[in-house]
PDB file of N, CA and C in Angstrom:
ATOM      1  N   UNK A   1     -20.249   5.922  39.611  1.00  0.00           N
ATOM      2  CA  UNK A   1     -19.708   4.615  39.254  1.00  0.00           C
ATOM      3  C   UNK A   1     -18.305   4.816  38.691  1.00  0.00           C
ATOM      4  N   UNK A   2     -17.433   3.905  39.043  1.00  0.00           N
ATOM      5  CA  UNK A   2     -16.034   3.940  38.883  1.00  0.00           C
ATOM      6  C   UNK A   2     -16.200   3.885  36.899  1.00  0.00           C
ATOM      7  N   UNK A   3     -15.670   4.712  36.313  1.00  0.00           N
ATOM      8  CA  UNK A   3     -15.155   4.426  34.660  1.00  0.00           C
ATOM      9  C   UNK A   3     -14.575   3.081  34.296  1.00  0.00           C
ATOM     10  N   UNK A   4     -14.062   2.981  35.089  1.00  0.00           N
ATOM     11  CA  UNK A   4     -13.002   1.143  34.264  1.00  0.00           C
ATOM     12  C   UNK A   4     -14.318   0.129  34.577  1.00  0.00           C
ATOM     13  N   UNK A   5     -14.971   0.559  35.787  1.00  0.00           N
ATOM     14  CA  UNK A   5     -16.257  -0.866  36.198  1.00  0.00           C
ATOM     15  C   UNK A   5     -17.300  -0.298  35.002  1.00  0.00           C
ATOM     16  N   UNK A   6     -17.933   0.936  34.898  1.00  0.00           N
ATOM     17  CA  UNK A   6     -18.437   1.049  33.672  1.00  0.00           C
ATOM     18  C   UNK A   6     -18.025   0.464  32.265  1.00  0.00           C
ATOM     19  N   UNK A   7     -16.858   0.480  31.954  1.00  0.00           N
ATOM     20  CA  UNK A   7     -16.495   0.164  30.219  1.00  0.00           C
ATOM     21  C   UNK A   7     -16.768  -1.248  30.315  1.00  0.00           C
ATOM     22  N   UNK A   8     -16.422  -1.737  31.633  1.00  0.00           N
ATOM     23  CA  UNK A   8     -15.883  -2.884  31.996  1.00  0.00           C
ATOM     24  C   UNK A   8     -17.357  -3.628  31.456  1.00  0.00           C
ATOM     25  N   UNK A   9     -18.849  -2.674  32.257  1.00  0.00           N
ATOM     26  CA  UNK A   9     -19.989  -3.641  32.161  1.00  0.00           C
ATOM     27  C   UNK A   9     -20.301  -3.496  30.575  1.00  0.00           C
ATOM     28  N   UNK A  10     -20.185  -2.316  29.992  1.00  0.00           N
ATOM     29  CA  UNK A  10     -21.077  -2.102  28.856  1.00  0.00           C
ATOM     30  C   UNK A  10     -19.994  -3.015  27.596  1.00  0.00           C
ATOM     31  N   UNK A  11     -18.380  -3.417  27.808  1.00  0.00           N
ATOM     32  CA  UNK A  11     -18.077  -4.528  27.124  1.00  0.00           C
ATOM     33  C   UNK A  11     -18.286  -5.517  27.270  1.00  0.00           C
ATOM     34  N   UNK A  12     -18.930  -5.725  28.432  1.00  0.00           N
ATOM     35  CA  UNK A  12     -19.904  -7.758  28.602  1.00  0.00           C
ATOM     36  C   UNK A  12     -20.442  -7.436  28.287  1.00  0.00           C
ATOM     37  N   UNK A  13     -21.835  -6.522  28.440  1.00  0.00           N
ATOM     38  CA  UNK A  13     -23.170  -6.359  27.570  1.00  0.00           C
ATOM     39  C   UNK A  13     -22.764  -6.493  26.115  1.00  0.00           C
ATOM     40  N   UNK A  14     -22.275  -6.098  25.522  1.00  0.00           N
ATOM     41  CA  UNK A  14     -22.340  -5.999  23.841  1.00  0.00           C
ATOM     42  C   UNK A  14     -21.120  -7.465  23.303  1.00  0.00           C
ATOM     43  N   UNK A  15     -20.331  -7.884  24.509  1.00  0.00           N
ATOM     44  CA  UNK A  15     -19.848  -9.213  23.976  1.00  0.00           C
ATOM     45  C   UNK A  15     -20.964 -10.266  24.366  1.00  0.00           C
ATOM     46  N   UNK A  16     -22.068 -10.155  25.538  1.00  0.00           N
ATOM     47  CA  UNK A  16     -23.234 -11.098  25.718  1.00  0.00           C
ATOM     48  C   UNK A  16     -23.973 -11.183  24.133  1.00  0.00           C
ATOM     49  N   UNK A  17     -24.698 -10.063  23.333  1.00  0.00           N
ATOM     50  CA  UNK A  17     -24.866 -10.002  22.724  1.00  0.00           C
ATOM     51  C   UNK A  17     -24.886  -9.763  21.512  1.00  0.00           C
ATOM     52  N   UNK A  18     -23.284 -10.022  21.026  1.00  0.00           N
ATOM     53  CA  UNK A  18     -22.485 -10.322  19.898  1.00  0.00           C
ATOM     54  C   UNK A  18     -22.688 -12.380  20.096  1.00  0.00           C
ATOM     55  N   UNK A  19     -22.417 -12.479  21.048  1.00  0.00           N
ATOM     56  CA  UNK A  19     -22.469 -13.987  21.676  1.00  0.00           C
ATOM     57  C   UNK A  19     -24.120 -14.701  20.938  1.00  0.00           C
ATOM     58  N   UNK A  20     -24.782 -13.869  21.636  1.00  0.00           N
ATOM     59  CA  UNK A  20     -26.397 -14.635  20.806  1.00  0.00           C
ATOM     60  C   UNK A  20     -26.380 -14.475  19.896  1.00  0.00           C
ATOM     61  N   UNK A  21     -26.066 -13.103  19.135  1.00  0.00           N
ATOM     62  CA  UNK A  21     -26.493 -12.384  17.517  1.00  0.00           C
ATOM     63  C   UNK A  21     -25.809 -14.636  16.974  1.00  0.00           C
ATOM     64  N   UNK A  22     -24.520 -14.344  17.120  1.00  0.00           N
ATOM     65  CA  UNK A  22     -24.416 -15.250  16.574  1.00  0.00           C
ATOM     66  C   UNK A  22     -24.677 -16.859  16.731  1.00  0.00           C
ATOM     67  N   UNK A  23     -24.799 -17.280  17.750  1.00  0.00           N
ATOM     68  CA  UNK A  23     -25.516 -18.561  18.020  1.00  0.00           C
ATOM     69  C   UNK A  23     -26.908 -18.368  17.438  1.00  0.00           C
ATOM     70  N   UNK A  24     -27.565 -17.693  17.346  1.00  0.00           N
ATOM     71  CA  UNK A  24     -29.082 -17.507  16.448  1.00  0.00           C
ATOM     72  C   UNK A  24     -28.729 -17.415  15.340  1.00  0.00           C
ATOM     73  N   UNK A  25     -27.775 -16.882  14.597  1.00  0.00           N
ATOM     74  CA  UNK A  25     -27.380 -16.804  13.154  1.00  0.00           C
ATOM     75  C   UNK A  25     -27.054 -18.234  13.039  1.00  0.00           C
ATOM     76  N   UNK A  26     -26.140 -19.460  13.567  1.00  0.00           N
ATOM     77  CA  UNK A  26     -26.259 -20.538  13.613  1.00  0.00           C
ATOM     78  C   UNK A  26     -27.190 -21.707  13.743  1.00  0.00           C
ATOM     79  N   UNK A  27     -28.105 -21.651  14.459  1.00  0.00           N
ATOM     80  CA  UNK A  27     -29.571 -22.154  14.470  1.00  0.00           C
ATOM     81  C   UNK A  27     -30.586 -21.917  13.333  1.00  0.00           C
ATOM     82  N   UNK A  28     -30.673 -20.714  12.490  1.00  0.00           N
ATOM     83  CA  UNK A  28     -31.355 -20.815  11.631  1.00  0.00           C
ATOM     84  C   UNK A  28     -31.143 -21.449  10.859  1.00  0.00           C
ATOM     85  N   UNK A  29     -33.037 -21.646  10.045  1.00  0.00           N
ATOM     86  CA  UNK A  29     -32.713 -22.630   8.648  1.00  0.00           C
ATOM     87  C   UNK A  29     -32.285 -21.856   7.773  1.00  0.00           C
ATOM     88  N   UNK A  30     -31.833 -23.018   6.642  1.00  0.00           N
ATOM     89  CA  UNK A  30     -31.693 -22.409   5.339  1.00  0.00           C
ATOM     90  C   UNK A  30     -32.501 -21.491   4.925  1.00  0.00           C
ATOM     91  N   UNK A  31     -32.644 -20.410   3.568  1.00  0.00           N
ATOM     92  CA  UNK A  31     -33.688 -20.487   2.877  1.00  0.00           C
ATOM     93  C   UNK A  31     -34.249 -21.030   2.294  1.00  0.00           C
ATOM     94  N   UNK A  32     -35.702 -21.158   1.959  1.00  0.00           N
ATOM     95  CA  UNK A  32     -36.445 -21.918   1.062  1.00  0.00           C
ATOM     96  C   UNK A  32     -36.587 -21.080  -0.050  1.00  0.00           C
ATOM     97  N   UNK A  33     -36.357 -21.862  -0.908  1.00  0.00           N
ATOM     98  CA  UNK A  33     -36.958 -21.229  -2.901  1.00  0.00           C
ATOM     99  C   UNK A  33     -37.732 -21.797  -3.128  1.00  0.00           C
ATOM    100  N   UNK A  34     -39.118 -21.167  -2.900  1.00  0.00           N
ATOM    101  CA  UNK A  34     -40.273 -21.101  -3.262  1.00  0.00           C
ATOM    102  C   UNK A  34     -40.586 -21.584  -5.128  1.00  0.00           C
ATOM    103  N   UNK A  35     -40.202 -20.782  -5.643  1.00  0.00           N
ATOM    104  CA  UNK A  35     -39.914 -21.049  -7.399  1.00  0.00           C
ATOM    105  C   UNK A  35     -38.932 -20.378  -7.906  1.00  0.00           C
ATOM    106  N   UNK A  36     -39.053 -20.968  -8.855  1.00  0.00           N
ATOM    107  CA  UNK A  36     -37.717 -20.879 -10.097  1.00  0.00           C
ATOM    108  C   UNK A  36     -37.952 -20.704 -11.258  1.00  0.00           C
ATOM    109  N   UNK A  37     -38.066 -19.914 -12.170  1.00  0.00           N
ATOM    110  CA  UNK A  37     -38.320 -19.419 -13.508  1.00  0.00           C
ATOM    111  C   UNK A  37     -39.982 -20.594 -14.055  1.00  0.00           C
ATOM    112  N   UNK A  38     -40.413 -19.588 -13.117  1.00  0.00           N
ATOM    113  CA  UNK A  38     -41.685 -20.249 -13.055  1.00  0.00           C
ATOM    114  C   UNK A  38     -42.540 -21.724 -13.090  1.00  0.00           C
ATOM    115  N   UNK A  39     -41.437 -21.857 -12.214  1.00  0.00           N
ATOM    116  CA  UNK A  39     -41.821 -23.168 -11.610  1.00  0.00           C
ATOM    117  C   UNK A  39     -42.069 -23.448  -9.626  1.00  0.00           C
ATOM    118  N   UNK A  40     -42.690 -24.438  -9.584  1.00  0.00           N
ATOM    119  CA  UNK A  40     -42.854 -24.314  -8.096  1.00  0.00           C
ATOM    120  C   UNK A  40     -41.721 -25.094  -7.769  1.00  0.00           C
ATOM    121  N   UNK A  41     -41.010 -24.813  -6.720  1.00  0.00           N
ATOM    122  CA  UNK A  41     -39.967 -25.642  -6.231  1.00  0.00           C
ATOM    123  C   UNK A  41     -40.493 -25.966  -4.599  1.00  0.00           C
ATOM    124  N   UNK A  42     -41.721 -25.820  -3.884  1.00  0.00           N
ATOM    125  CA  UNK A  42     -41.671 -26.412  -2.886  1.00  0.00           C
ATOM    126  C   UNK A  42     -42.827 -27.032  -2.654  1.00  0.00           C
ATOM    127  N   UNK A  43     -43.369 -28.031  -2.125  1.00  0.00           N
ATOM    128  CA  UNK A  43     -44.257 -28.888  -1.821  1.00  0.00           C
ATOM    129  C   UNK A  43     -45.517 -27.424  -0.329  1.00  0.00           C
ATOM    130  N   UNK A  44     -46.527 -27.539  -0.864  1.00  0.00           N
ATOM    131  CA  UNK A  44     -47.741 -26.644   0.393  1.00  0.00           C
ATOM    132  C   UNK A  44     -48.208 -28.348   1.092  1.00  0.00           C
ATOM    133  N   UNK A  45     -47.934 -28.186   2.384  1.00  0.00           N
ATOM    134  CA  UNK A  45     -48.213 -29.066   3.064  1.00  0.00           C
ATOM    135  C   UNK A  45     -49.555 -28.308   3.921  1.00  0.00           C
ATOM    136  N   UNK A  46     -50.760 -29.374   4.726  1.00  0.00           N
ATOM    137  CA  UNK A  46     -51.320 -28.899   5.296  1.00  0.00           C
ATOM    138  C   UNK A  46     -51.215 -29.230   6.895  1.00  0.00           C
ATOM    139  N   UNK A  47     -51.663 -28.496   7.990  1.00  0.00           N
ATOM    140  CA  UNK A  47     -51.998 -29.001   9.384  1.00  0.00           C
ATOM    141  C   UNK A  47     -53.138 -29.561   9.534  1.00  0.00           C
ATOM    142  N   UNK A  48     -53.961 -29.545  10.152  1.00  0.00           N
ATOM    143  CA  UNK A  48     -55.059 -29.767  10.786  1.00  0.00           C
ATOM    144  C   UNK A  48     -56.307 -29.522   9.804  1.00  0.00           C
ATOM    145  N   UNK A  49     -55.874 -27.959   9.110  1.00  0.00           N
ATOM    146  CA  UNK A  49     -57.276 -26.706   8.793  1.00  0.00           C
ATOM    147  C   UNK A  49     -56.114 -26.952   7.271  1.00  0.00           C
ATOM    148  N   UNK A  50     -56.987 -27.408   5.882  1.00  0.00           N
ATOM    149  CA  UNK A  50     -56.958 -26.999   4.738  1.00  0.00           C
ATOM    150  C   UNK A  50     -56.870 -25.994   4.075  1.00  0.00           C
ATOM    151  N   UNK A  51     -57.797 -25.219   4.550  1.00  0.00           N
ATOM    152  CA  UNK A  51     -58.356 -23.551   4.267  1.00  0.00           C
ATOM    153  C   UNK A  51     -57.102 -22.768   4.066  1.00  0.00           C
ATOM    154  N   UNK A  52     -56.145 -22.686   4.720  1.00  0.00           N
ATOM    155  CA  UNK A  52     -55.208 -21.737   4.732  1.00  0.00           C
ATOM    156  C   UNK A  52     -54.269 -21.712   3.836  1.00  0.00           C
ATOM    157  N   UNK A  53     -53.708 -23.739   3.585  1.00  0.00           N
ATOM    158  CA  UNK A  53     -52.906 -23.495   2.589  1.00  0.00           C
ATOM    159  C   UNK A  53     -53.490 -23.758   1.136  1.00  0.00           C
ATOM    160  N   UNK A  54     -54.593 -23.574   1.159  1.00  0.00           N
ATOM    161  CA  UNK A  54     -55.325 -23.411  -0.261  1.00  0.00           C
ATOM    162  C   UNK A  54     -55.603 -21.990  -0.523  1.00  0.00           C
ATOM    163  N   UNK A  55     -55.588 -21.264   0.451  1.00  0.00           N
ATOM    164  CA  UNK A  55     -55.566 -19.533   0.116  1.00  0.00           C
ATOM    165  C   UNK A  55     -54.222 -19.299  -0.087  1.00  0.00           C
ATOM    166  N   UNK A  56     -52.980 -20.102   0.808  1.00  0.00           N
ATOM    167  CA  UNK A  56     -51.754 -19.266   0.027  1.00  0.00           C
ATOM    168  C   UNK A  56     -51.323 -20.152  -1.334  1.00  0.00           C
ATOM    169  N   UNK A  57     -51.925 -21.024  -1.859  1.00  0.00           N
ATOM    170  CA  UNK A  57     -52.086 -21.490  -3.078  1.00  0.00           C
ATOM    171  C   UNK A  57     -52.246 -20.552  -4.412  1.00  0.00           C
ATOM    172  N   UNK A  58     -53.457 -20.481  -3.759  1.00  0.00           N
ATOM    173  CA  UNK A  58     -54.194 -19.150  -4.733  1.00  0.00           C
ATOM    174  C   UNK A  58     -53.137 -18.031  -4.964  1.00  0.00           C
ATOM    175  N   UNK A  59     -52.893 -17.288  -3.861  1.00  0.00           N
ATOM    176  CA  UNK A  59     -51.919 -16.463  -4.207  1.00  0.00           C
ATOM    177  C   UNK A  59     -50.911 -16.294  -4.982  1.00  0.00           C
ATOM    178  N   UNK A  60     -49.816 -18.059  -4.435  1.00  0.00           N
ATOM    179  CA  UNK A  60     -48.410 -18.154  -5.406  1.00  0.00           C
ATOM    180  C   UNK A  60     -48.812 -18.592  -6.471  1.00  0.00           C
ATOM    181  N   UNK A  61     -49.974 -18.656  -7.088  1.00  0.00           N
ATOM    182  CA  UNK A  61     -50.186 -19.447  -8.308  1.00  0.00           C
ATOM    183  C   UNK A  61     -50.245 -18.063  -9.530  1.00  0.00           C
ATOM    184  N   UNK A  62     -50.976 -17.080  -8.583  1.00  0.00           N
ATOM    185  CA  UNK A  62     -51.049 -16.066  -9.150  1.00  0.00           C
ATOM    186  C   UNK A  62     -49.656 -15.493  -9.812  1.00  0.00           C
ATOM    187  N   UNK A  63     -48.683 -15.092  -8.693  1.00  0.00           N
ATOM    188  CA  UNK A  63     -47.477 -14.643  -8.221  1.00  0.00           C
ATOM    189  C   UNK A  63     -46.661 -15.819  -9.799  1.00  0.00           C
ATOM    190  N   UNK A  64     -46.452 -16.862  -9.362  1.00  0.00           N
ATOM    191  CA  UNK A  64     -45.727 -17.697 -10.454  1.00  0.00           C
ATOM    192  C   UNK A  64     -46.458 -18.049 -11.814  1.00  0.00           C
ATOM    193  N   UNK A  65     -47.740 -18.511 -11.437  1.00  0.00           N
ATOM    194  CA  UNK A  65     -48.865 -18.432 -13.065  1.00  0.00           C
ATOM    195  C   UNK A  65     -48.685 -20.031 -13.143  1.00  0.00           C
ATOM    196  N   UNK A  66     -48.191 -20.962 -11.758  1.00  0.00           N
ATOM    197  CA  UNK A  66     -48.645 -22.717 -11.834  1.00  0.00           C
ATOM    198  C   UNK A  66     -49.213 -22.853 -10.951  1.00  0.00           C
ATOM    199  N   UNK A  67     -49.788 -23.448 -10.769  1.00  0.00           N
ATOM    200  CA  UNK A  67     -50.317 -24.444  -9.521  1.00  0.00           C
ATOM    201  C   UNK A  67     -48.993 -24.880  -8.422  1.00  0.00           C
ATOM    202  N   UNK A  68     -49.254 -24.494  -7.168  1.00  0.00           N
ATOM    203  CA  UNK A  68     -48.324 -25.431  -6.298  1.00  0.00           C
ATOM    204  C   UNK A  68     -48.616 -27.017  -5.730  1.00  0.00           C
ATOM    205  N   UNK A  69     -47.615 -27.729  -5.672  1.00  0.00           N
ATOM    206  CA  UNK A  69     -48.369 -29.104  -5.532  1.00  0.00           C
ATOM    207  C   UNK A  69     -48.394 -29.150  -4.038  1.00  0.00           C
ATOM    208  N   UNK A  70     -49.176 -29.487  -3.646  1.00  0.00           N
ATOM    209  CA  UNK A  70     -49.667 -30.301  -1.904  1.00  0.00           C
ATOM    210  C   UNK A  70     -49.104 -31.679  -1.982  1.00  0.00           C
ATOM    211  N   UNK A  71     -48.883 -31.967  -0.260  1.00  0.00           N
ATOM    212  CA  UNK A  71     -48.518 -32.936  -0.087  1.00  0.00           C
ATOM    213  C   UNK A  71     -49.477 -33.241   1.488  1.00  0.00           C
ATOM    214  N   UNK A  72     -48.982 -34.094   2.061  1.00  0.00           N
ATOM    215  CA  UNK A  72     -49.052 -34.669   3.295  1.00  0.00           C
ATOM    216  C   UNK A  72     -48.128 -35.265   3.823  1.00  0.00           C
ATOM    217  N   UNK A  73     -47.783 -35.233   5.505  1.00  0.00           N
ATOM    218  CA  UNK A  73     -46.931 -35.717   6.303  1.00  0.00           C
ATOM    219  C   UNK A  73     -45.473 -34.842   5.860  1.00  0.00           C
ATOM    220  N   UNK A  74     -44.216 -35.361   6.486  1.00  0.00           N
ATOM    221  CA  UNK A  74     -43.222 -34.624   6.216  1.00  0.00           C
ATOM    222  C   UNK A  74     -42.911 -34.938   4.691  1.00  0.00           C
ATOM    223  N   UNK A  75     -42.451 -34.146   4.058  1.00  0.00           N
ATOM    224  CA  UNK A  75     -41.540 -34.310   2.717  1.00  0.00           C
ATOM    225  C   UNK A  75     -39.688 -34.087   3.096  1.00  0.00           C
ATOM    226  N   UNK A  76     -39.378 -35.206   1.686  1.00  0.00           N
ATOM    227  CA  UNK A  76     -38.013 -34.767   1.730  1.00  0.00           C
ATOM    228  C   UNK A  76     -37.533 -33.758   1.392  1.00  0.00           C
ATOM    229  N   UNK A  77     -38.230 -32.988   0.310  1.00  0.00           N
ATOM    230  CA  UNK A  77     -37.381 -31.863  -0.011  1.00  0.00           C
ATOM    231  C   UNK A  77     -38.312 -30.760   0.191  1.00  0.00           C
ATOM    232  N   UNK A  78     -38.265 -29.591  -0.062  1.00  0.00           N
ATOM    233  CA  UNK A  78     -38.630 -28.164   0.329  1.00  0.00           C
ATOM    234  C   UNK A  78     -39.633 -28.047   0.881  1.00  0.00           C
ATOM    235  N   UNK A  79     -40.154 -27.720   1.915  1.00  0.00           N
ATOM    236  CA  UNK A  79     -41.552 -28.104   2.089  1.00  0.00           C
ATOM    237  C   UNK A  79     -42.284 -26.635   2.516  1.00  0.00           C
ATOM    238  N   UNK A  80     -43.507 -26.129   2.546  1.00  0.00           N
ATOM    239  CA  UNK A  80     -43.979 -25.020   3.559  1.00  0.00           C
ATOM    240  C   UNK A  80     -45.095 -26.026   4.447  1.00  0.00           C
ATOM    241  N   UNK A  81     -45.350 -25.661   5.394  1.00  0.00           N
ATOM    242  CA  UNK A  81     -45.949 -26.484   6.266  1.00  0.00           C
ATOM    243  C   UNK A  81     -46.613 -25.376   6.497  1.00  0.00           C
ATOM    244  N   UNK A  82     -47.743 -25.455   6.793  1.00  0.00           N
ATOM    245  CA  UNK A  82     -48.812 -23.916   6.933  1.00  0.00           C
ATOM    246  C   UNK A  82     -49.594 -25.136   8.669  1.00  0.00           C
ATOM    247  N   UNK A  83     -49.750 -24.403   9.520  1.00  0.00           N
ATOM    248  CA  UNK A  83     -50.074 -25.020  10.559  1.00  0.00           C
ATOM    249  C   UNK A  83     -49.548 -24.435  11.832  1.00  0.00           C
ATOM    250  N   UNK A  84     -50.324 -25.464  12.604  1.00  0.00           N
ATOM    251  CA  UNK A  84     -49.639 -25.209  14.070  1.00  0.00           C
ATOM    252  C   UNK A  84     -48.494 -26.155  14.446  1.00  0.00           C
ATOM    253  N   UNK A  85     -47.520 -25.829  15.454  1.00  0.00           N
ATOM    254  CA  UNK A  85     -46.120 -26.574  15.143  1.00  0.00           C
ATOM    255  C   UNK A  85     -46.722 -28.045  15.555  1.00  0.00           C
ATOM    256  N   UNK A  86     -48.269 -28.287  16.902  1.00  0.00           N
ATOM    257  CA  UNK A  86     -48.671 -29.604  16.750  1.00  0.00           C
ATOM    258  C   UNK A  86     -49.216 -30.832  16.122  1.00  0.00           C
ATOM    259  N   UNK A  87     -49.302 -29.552  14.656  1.00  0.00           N
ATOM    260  CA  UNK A  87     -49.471 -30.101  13.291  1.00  0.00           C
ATOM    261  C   UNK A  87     -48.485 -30.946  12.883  1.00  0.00           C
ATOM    262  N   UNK A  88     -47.249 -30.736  13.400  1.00  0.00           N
ATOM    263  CA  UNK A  88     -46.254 -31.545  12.626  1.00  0.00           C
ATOM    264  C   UNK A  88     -45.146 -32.113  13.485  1.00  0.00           C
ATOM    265  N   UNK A  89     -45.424 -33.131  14.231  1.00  0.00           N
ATOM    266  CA  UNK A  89     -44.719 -32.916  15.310  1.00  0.00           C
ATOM    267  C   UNK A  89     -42.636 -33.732  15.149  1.00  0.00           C
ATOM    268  N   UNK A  90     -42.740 -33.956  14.236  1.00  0.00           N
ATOM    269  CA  UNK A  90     -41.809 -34.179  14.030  1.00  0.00           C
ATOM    270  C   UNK A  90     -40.468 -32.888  13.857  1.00  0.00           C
TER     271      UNK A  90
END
């Protein structure tokens, strides 16, 4: 293979994927803060099945030493949504 058609491909390959790295760095969400000097800062939402986000309840309650509050349907502010994405279809 000719050298200049080589450099040539392996600098599209790594500008293709300098190209996604960053359009995916753009698409992501924020982070979520979970808590704050021991407080809960985000709402445990459920899907379908209860069970799950009452076990990761248990856990952060442990982890922070409060209770996290539940909600239903979308919330405005921080939310974890424990589910399947047809759980929430919004």
């Amino acid at each position: 293979m000719n050298p200049t058609l080589r450099v040539s491909l392996v600098a599209g390959c790594i500008a293709c994927l300098v190209a996604q790295a960053v359009a995916h760095s753009a698409n992501a969400a924020p982070p979520v803060q979970l808590a704050r000097d021991g407080r809960p800062q985000a709402v445990l939402v459920a899907g379908n099945v209860a069970e799950p986000v009452a076990e990761l309840e248990k856990y952060l309650q442990r982890i922070v030493g409060r209770p996290f509050p539940q909600g239903q349907g979308r919330q405005s502010g921080a939310a974890v949504y424990v589910g399947l994405a047809a759980d929430f279809p919004w």
